[in-house]
PDB file of N, CA and C in Angstrom:
ATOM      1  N   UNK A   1     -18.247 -25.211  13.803  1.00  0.00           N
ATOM      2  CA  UNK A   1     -18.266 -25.267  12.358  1.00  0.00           C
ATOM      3  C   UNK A   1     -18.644 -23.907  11.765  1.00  0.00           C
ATOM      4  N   UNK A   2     -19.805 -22.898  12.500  1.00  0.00           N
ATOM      5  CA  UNK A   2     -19.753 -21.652  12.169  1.00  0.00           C
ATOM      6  C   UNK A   2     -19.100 -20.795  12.550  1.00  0.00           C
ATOM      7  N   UNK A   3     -18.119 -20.739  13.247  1.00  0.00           N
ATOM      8  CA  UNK A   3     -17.330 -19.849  13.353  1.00  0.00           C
ATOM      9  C   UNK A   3     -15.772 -20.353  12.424  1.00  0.00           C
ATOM     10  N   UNK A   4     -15.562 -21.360  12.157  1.00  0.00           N
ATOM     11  CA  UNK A   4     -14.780 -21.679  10.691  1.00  0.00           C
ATOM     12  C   UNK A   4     -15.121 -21.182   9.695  1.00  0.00           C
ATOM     13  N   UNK A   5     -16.618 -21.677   9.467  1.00  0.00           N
ATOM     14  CA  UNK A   5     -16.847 -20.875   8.239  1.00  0.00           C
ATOM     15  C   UNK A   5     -16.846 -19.319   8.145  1.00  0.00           C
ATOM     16  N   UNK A   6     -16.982 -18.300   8.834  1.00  0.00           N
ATOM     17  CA  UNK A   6     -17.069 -17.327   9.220  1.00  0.00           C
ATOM     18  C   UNK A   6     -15.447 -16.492   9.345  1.00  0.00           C
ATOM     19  N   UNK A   7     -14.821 -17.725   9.533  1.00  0.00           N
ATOM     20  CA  UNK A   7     -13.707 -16.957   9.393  1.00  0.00           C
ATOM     21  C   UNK A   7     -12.300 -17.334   7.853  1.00  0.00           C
ATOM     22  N   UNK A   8     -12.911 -18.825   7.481  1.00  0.00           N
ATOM     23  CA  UNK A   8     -12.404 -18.713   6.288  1.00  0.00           C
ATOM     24  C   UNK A   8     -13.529 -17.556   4.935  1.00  0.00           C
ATOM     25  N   UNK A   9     -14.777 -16.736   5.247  1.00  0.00           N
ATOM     26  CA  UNK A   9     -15.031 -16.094   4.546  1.00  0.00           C
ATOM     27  C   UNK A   9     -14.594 -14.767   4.774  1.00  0.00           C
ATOM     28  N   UNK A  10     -13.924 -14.694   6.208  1.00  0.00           N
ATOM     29  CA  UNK A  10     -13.478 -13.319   6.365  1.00  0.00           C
ATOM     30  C   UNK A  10     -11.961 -13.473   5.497  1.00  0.00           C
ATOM     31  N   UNK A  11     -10.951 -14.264   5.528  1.00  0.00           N
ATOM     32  CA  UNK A  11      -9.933 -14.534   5.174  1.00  0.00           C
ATOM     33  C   UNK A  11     -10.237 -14.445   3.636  1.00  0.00           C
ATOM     34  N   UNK A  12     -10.938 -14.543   2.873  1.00  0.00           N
ATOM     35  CA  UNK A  12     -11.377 -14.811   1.496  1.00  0.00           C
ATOM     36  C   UNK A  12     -11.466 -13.262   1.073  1.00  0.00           C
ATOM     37  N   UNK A  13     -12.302 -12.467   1.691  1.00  0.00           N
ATOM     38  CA  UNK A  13     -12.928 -11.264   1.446  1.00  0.00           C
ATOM     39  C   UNK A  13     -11.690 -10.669   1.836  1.00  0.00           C
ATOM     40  N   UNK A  14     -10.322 -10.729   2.618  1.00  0.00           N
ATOM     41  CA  UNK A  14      -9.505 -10.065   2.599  1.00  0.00           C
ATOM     42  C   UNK A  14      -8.890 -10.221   1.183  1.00  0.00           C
ATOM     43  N   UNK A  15      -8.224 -11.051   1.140  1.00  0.00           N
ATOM     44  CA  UNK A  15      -7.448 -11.877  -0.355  1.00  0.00           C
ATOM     45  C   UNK A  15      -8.071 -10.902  -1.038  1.00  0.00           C
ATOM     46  N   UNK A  16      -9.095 -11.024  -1.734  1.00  0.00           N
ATOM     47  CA  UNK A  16      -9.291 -10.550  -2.785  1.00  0.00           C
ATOM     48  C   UNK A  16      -9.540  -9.199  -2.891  1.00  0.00           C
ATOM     49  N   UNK A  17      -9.918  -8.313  -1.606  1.00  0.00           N
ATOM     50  CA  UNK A  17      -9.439  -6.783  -1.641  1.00  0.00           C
ATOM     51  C   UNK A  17      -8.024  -6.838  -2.029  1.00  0.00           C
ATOM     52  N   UNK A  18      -7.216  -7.551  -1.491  1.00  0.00           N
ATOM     53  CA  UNK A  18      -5.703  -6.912  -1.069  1.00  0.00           C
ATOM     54  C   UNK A  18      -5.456  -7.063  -3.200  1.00  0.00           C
ATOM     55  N   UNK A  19      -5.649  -8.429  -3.491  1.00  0.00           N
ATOM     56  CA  UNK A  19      -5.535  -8.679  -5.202  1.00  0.00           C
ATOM     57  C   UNK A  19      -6.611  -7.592  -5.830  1.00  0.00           C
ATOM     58  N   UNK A  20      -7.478  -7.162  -5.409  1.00  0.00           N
ATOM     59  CA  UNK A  20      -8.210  -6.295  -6.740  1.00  0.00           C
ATOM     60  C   UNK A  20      -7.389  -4.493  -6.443  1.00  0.00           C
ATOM     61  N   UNK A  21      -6.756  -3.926  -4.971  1.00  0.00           N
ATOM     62  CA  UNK A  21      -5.962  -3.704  -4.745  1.00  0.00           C
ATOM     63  C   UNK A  21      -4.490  -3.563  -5.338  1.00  0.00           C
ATOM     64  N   UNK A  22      -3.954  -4.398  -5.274  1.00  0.00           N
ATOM     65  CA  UNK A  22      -2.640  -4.193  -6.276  1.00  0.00           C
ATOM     66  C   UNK A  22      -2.320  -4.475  -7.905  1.00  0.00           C
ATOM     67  N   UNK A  23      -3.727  -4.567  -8.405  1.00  0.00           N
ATOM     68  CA  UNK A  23      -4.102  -5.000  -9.753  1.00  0.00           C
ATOM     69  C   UNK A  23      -4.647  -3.660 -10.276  1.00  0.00           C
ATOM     70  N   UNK A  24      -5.059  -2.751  -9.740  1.00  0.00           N
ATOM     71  CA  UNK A  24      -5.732  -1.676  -9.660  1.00  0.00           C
ATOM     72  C   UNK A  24      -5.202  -0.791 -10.712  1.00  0.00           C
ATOM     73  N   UNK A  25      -3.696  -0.899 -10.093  1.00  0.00           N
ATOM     74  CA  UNK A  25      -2.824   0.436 -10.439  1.00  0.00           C
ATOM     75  C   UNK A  25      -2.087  -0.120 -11.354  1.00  0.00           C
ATOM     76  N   UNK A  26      -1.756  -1.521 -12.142  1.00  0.00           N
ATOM     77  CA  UNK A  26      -1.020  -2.023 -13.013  1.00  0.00           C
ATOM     78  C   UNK A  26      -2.228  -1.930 -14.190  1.00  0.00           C
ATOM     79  N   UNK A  27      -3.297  -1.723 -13.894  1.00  0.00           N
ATOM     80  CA  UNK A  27      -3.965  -1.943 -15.190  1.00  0.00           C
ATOM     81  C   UNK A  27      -3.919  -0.421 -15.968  1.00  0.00           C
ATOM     82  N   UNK A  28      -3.965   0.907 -15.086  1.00  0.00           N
ATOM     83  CA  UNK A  28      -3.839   1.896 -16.064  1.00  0.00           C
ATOM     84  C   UNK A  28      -2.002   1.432 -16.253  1.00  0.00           C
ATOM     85  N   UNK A  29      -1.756   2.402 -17.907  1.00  0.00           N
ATOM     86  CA  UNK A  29      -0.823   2.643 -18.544  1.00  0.00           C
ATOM     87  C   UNK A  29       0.001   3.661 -17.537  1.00  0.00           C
ATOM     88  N   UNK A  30       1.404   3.684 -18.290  1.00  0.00           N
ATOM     89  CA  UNK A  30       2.099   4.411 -17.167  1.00  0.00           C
ATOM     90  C   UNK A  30       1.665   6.344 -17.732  1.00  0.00           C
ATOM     91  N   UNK A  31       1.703   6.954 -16.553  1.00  0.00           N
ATOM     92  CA  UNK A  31       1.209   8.428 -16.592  1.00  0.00           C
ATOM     93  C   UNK A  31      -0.098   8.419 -16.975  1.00  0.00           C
ATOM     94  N   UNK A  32      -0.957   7.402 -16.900  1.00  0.00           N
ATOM     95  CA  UNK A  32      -2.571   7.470 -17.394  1.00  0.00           C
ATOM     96  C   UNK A  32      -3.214   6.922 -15.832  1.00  0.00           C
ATOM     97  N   UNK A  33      -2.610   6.576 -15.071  1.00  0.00           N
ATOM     98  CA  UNK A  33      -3.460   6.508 -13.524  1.00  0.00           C
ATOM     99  C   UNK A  33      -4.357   8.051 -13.155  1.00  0.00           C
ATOM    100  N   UNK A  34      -5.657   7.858 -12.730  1.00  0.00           N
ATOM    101  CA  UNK A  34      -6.501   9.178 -12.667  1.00  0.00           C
ATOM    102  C   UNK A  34      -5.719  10.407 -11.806  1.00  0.00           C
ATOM    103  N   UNK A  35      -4.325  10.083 -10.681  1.00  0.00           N
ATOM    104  CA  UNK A  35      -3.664  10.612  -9.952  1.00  0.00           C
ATOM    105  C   UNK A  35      -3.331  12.061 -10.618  1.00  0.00           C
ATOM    106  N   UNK A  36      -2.231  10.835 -11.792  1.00  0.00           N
ATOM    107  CA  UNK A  36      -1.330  11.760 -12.597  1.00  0.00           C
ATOM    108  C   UNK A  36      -1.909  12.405 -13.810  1.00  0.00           C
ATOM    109  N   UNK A  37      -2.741  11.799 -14.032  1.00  0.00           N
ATOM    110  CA  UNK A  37      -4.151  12.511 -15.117  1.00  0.00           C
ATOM    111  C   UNK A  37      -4.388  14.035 -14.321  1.00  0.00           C
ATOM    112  N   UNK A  38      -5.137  13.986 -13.166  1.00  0.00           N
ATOM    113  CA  UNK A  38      -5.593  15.186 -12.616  1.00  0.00           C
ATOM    114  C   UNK A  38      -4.412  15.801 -12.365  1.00  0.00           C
ATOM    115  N   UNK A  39      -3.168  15.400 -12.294  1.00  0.00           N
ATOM    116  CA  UNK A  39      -2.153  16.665 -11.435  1.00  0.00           C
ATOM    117  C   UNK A  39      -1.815  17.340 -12.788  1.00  0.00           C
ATOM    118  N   UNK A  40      -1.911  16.894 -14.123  1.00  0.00           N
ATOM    119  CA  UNK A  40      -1.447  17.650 -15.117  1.00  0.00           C
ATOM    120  C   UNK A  40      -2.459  18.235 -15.448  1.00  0.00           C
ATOM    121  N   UNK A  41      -3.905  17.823 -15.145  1.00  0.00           N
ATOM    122  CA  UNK A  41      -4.798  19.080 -15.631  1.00  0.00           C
ATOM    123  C   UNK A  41      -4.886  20.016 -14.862  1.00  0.00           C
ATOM    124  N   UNK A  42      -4.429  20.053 -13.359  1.00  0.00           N
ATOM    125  CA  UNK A  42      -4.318  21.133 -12.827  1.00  0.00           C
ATOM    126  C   UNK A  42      -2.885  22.181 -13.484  1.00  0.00           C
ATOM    127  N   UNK A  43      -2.451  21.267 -14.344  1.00  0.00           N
ATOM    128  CA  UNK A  43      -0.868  21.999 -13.826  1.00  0.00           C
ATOM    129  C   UNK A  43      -1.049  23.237 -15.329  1.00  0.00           C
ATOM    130  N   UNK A  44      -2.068  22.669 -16.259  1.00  0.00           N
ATOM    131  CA  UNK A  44      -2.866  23.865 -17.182  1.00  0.00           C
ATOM    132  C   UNK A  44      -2.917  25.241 -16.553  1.00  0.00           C
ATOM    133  N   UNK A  45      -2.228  26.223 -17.380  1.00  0.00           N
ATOM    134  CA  UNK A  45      -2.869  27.719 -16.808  1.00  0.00           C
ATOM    135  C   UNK A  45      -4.301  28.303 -17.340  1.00  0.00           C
ATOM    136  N   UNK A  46      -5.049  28.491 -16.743  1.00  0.00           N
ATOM    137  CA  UNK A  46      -6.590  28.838 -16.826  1.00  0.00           C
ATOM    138  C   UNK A  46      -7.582  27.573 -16.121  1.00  0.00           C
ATOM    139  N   UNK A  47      -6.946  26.345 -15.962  1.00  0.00           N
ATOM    140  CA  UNK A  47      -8.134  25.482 -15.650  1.00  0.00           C
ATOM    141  C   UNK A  47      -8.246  25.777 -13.652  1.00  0.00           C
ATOM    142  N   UNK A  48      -9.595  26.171 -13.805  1.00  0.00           N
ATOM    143  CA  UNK A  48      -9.317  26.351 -12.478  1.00  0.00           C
ATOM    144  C   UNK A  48     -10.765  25.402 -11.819  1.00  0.00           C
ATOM    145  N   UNK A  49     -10.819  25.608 -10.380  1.00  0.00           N
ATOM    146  CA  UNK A  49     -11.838  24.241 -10.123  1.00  0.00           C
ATOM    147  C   UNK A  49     -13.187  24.458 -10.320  1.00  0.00           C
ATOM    148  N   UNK A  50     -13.397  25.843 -10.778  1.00  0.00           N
ATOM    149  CA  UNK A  50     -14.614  26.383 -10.799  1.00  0.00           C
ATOM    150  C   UNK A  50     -14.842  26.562 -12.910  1.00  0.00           C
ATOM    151  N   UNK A  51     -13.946  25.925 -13.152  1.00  0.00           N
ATOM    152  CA  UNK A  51     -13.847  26.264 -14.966  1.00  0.00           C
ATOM    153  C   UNK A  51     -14.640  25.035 -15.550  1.00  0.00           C
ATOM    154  N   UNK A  52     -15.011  25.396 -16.350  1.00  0.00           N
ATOM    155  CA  UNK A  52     -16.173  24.437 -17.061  1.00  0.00           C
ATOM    156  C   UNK A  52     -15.430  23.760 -18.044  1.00  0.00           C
ATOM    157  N   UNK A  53     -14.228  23.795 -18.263  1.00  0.00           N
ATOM    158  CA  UNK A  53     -13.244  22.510 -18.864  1.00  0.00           C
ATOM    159  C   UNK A  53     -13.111  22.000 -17.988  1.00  0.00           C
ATOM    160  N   UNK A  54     -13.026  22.088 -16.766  1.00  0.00           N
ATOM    161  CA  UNK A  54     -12.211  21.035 -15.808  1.00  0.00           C
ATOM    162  C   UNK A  54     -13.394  19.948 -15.310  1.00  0.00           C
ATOM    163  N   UNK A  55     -14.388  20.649 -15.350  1.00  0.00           N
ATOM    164  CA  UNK A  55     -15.706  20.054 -14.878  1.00  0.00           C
ATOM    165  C   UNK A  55     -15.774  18.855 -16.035  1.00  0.00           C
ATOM    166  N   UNK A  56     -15.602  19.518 -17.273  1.00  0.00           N
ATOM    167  CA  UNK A  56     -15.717  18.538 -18.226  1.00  0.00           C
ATOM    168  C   UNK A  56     -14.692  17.052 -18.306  1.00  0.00           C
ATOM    169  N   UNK A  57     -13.329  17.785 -17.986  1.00  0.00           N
ATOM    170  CA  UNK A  57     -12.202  17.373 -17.806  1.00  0.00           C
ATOM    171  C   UNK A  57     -12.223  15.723 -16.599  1.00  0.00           C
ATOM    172  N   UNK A  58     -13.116  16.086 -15.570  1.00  0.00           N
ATOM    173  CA  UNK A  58     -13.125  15.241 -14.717  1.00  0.00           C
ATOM    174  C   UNK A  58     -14.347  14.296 -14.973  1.00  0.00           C
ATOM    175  N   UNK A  59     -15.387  14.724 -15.642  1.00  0.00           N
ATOM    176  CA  UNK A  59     -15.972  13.652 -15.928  1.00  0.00           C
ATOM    177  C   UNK A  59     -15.700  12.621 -17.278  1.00  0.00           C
ATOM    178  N   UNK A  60     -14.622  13.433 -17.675  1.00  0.00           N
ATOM    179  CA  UNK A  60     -13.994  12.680 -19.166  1.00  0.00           C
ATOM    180  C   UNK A  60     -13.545  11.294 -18.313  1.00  0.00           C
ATOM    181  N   UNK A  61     -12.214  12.332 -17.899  1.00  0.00           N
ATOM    182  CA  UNK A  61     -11.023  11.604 -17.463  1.00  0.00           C
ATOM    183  C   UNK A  61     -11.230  10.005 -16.317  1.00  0.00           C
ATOM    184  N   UNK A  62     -12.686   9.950 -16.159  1.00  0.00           N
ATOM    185  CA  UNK A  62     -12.907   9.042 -15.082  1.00  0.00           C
ATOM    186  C   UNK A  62     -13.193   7.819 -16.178  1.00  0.00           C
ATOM    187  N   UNK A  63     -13.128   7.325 -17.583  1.00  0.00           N
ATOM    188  CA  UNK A  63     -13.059   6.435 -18.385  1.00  0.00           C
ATOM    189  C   UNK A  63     -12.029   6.189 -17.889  1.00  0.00           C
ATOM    190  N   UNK A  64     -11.006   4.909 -17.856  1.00  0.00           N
ATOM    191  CA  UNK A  64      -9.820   4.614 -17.772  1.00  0.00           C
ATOM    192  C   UNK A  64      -9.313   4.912 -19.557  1.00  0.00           C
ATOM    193  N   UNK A  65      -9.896   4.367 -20.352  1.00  0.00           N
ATOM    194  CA  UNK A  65      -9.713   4.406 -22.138  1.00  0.00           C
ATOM    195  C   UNK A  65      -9.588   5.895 -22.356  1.00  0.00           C
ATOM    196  N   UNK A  66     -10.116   6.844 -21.610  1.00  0.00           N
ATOM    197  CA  UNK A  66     -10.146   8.325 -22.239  1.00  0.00           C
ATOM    198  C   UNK A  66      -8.782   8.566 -21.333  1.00  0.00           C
ATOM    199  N   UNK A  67      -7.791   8.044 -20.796  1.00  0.00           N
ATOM    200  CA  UNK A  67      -6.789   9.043 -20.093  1.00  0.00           C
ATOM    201  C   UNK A  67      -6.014   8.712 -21.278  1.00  0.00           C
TER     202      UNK A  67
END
C-alpha cells in the first residue's frame, strides 16, 4: 500500500511539472517571453553586460507586466 502511494505521488508531481511547464511560455505575450526580451536588449548598441542600464534592464525585465 506504500509503495502505491509513493508512486501515485511520484506520478502526480510529474503531471504537474510537465502542466506548469507548458503553461509557462503561453502565459507571456508573443515577443514578451524573458528569452526574446533579453536578446533585444542585447541587440542595443552601448548596452553592454557591465552597463548600468542593463543591470537595471534585467532587474526590470524579470516582472512578466514590465516586458
Amino acid at each position: 500500500m506504500r509503495a502505491q502511494f509513493f508512486d501515485c505521488l511520484d506520478q502526480l508531481v510529474k503531471l504537474v511539472s510537465i502542466a506548469r511547464e507548458s503553461t509557462t511560455v503561453f502565459r507571456d505575450k508573443k515577443g514578451c517571453n524573458i528569452e526574446e526580451v533579453m536578446e533585444e536588449l542585447h541587440s542595443i548598441d552601448g548596452v553592454n553586460f557591465d552597463n548600468t542600464l542593463h543591470t537595471f534592464a534585467i532587474e526590470f525585465f524579470c516582472a512578466r507586466s514590465k516586458r
